[in-house]
N, C-alpha and C. Protein backbone atom coordinates (compact mmCIF):
# COMPACT_ATOMS: atom_id res chain seq x y z
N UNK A 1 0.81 -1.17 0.00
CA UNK A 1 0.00 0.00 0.00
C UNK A 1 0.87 1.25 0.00
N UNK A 2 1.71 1.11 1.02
CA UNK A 2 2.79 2.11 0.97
C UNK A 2 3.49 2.40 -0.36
N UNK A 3 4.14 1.63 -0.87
CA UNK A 3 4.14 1.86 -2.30
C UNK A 3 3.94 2.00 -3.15
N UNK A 4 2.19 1.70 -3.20
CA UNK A 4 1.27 2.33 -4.17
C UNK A 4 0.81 3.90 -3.94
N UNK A 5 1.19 4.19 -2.84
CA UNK A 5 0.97 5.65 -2.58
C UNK A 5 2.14 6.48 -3.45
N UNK A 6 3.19 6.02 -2.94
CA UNK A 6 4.26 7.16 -3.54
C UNK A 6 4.61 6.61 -4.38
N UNK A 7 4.31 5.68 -5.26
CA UNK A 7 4.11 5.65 -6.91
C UNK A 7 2.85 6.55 -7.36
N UNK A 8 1.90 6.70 -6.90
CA UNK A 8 0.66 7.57 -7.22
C UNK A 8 1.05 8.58 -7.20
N UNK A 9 2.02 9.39 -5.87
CA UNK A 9 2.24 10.36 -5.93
C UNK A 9 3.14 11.26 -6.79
N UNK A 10 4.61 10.28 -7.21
CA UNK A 10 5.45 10.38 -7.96
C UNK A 10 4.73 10.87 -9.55
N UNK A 11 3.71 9.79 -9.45
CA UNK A 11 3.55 10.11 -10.87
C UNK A 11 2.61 11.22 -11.00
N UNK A 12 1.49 11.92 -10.16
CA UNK A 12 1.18 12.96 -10.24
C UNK A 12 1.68 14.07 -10.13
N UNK A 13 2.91 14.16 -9.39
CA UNK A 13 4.23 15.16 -9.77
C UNK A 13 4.67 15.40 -10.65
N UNK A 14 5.07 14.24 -11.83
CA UNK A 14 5.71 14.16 -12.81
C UNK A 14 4.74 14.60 -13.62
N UNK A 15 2.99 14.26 -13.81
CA UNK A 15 2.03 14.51 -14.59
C UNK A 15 2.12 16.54 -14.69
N UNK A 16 2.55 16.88 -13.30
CA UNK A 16 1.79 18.44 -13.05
C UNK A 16 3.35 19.10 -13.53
N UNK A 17 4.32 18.09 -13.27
CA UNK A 17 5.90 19.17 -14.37
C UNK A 17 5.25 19.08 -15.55
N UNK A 18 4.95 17.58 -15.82
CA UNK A 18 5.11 17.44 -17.27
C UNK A 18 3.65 18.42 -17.80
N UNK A 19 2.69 18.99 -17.22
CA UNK A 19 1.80 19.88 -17.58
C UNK A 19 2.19 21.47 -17.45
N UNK A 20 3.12 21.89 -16.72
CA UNK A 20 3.64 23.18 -16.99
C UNK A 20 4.81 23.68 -17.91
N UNK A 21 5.32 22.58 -18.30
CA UNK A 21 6.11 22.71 -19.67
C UNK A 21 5.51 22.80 -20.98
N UNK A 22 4.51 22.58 -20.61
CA UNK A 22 3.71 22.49 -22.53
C UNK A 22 3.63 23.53 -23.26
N UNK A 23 4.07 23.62 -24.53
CA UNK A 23 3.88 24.62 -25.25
C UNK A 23 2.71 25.47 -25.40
N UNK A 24 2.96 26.51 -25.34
CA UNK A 24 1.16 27.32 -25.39
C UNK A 24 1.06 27.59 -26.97
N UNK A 25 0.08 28.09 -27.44
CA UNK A 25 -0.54 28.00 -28.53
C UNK A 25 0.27 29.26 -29.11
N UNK A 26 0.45 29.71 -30.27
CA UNK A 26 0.52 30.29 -30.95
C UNK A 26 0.13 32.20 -29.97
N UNK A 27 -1.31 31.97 -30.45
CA UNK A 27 -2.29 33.21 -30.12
C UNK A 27 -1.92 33.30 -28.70
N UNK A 28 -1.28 33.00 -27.85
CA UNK A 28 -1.04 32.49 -26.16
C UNK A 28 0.01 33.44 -26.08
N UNK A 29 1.18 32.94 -27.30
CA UNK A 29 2.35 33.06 -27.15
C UNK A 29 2.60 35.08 -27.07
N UNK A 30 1.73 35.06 -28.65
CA UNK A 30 1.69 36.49 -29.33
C UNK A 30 1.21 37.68 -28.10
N UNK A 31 -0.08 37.28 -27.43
CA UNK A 31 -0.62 37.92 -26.53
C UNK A 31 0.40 38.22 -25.19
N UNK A 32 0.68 37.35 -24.83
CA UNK A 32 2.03 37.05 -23.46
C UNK A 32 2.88 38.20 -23.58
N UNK A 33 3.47 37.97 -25.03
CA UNK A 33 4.87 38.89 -25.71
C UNK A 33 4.53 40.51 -25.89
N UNK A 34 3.16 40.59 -25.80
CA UNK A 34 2.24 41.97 -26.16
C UNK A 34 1.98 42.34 -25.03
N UNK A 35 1.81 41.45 -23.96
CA UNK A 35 1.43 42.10 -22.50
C UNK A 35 3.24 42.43 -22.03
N UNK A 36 3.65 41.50 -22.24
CA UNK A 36 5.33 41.69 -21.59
C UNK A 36 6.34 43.37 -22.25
N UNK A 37 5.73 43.31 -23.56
CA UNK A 37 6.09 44.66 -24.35
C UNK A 37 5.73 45.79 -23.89
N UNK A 38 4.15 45.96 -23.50
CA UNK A 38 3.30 46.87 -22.89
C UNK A 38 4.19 46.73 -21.71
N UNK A 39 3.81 46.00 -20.64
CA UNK A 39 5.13 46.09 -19.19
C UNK A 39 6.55 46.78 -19.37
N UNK A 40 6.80 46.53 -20.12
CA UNK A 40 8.42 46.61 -19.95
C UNK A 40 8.19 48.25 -20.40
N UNK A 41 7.43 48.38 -21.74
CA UNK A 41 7.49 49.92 -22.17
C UNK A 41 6.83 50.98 -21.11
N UNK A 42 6.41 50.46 -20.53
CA UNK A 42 5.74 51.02 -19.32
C UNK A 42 6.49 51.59 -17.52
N UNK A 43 7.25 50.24 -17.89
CA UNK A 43 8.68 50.07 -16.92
C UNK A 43 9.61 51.34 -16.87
N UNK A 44 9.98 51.49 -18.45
CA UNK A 44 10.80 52.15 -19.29
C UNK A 44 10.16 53.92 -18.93
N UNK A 45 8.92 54.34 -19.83
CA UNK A 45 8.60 55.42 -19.49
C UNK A 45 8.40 55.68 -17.88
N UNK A 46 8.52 54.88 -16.83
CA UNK A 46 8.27 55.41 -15.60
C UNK A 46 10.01 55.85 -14.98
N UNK A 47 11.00 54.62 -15.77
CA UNK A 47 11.83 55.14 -15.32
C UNK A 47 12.57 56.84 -15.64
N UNK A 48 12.18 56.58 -17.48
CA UNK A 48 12.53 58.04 -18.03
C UNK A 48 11.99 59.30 -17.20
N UNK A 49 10.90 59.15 -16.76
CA UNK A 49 10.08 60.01 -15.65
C UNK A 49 10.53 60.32 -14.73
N UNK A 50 10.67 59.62 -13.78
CA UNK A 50 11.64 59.24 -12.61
C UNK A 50 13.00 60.48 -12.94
N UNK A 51 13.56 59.32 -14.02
CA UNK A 51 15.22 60.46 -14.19
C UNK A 51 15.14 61.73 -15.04
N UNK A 52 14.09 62.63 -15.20
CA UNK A 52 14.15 63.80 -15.72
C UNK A 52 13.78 64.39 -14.32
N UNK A 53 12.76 63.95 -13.73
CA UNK A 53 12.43 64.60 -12.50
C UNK A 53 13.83 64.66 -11.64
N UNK A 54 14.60 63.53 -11.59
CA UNK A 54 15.76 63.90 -10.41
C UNK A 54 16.45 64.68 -11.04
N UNK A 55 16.65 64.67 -12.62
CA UNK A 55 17.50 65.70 -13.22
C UNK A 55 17.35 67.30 -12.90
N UNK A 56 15.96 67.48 -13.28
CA UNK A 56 15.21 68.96 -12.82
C UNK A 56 15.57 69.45 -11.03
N UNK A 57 15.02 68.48 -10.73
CA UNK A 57 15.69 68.58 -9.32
C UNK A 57 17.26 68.86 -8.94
N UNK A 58 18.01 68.32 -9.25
CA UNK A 58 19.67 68.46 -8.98
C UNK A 58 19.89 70.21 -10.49
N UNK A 59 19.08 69.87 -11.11
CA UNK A 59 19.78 71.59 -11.76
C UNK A 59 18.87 72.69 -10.69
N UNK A 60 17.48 72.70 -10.57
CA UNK A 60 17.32 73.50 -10.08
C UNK A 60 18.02 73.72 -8.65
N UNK A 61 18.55 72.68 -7.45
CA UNK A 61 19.41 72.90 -6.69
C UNK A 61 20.63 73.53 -6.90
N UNK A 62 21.31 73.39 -8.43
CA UNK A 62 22.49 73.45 -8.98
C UNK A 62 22.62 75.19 -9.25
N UNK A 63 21.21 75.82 -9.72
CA UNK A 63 20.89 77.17 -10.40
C UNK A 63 20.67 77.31 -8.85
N UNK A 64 19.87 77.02 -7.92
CA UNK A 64 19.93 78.19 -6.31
C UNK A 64 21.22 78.30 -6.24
N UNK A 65 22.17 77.01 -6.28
CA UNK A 65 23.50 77.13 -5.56
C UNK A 65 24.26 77.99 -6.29
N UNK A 66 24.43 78.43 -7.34
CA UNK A 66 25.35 78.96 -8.48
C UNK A 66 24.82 80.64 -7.80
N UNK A 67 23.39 80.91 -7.60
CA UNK A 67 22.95 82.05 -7.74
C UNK A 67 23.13 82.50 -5.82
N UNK A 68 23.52 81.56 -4.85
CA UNK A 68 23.66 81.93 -3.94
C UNK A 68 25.67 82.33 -3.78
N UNK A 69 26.24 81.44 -4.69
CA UNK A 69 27.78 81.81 -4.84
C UNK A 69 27.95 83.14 -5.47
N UNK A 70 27.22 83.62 -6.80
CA UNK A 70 26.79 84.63 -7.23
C UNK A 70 27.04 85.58 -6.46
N UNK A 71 25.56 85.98 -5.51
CA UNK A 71 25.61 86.49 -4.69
C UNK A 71 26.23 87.40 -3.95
N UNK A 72 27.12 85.96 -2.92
CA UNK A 72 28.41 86.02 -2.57
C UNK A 72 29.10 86.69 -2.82
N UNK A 73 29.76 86.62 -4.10
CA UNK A 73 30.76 87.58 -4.71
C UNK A 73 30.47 88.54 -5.23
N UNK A 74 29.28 88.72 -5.53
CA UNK A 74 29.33 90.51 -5.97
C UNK A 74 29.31 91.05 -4.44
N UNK A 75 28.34 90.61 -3.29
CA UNK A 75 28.63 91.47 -1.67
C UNK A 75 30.08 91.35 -1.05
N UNK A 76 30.74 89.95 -1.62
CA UNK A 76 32.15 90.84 -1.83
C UNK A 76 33.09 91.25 -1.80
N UNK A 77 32.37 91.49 -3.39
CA UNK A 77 32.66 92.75 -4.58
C UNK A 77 32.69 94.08 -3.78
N UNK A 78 31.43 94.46 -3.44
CA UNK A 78 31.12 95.70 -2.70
C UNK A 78 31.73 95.76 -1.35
N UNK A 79 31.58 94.65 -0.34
CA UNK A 79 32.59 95.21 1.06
C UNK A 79 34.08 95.71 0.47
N UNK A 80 35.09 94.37 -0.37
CA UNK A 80 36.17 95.29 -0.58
C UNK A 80 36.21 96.47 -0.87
N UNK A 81 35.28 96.91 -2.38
CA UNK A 81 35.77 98.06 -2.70
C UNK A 81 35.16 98.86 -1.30
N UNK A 82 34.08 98.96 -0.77
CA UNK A 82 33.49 99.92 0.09
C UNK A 82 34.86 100.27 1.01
N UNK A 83 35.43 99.06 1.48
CA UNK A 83 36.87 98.99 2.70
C UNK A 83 37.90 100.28 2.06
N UNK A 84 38.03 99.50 0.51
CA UNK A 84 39.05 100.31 -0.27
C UNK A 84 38.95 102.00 0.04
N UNK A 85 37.71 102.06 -0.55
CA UNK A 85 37.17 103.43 -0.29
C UNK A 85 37.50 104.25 1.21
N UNK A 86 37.09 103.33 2.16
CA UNK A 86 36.78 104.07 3.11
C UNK A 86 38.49 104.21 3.46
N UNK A 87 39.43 103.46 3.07
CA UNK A 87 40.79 103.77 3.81
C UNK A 87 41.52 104.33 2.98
N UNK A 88 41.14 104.74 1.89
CA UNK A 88 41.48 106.12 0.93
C UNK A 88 41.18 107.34 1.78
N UNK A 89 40.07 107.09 1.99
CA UNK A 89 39.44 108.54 2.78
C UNK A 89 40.14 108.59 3.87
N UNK A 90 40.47 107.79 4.60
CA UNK A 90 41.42 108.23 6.20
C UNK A 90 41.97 108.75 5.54
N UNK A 91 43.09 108.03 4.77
CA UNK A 91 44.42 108.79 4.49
C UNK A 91 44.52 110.02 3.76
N UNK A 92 43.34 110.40 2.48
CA UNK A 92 42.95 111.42 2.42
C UNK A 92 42.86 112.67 3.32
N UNK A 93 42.06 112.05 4.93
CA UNK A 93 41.71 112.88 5.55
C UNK A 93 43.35 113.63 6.43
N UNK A 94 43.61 112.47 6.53
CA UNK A 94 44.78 112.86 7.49
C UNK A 94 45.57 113.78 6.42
N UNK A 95 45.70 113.40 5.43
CA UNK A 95 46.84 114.44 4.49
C UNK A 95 46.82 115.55 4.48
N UNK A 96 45.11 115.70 4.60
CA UNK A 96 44.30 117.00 4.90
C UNK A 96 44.58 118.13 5.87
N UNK A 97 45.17 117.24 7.61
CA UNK A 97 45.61 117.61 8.70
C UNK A 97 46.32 118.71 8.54
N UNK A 98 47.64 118.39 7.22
CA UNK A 98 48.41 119.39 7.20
C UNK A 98 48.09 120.83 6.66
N UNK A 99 47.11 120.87 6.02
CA UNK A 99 47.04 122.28 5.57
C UNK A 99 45.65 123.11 6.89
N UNK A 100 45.79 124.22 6.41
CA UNK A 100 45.08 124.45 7.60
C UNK A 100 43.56 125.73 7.13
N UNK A 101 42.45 125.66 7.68
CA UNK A 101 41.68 127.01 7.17
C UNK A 101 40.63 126.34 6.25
N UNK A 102 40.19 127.13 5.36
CA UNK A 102 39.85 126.38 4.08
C UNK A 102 40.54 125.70 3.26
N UNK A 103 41.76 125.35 3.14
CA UNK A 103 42.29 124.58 2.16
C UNK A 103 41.94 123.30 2.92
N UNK A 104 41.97 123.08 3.98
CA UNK A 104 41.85 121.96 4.98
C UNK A 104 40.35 122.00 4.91
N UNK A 105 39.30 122.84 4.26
CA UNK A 105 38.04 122.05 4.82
C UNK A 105 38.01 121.53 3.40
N UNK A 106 38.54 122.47 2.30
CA UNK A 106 38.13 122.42 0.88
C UNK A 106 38.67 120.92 0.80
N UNK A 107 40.15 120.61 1.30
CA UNK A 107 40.32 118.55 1.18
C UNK A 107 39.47 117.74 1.55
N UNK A 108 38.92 118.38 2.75
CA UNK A 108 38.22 117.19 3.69
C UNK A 108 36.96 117.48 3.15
N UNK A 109 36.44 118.09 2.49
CA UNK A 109 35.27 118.35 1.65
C UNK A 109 35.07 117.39 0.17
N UNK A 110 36.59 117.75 -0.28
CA UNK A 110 36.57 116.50 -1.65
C UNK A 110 36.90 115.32 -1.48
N UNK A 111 37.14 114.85 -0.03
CA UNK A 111 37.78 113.65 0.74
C UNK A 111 36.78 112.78 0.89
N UNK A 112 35.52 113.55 1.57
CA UNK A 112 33.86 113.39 1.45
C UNK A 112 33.39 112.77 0.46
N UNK A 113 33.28 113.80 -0.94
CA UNK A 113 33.15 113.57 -1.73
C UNK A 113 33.10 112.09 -2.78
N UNK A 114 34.53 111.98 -2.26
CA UNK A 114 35.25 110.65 -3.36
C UNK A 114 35.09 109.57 -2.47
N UNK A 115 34.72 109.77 -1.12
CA UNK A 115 34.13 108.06 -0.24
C UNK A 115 32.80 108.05 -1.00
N UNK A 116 31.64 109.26 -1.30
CA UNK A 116 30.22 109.42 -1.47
C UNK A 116 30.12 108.67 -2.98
N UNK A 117 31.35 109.30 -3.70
CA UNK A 117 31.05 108.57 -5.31
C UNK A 117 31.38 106.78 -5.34
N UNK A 118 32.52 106.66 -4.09
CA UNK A 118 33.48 105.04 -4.58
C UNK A 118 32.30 104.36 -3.83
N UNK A 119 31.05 104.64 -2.65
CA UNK A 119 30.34 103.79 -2.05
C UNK A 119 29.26 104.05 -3.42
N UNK A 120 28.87 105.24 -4.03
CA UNK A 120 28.00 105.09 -4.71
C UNK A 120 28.05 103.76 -5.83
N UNK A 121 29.45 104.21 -6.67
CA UNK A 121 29.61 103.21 -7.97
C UNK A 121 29.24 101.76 -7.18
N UNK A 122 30.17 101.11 -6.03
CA UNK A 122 29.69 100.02 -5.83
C UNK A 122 28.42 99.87 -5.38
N UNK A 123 27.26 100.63 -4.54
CA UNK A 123 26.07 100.06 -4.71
C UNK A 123 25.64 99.80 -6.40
N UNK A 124 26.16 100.53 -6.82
CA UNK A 124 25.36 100.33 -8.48
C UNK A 124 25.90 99.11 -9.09
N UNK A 125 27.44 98.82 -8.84
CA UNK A 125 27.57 97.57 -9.36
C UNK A 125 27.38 96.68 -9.06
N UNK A 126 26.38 96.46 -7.82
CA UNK A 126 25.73 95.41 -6.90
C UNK A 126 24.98 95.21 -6.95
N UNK A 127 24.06 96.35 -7.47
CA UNK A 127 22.85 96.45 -8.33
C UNK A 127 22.73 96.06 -9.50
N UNK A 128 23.60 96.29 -10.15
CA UNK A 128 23.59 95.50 -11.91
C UNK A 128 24.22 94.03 -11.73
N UNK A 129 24.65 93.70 -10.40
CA UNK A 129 25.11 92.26 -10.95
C UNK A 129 24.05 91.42 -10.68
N UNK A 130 22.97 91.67 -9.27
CA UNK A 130 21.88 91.06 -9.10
C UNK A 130 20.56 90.84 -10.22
């Protein structure tokens, strides 16, 4: 009995391989290959999707970051020159020390002056670089 079991069983094993190997039909085959095409092209456009979106993403991070370095260097642009400026004008001023009356206000007047124009130009070129 025992051995008529797992001969029964053996061979209904072998019946259910030997039934999932069988060739499918033609029209089986065509349809399968048409659903697997559809999948895969489907696969495909989600990934293309996917990698334009991370693309867009890493430039637009790429354009803040460029425009925050930007930035950066034109303000500076403007502290140096503003520094430049302003330690022209000491030394301006002091040169000034030596004369005395109006010639001494008339320096320290155009001393004024040329800090008022060198802070002006750089706000403007801080302005045109933004």
């Amino acid at each position: 009995m025992r051995i008529a079991t797992i001969t029964l069983a053996t061979l209904g094993v072998l019946g259910f391989l030997a039934g999932c190997n069988t060739a499918e039909s033609p029209g089986e085959v065509q349809n399968d290959v048409a659903d697997a095409r559809q999948e895969a092209g489907n696969e495909v456009a989600d990934a293309q999707r996917d990698a334009a979106e991370n693309v867009g993403d890493a430039q637009a991070d790429v354009n803040s970051e460029s425009k925050d370095v930007a930035n950066a260097q034109t303000e500076g642009s403007y502290d140096v020159t503003v520094a430049k400026a302003e330690g022209e004008h000491k030394i301006a001023v002091e040169k000034c020390e030596a004369m005395s009356g109006d010639a001494q206000k008339s320096c320290k007047d155009q001393a004024d002056a040329m800090l008022k124009m060198a802070k002006a130009n750089a706000d403007a070129m801080r302005t045109r670089a933004r």
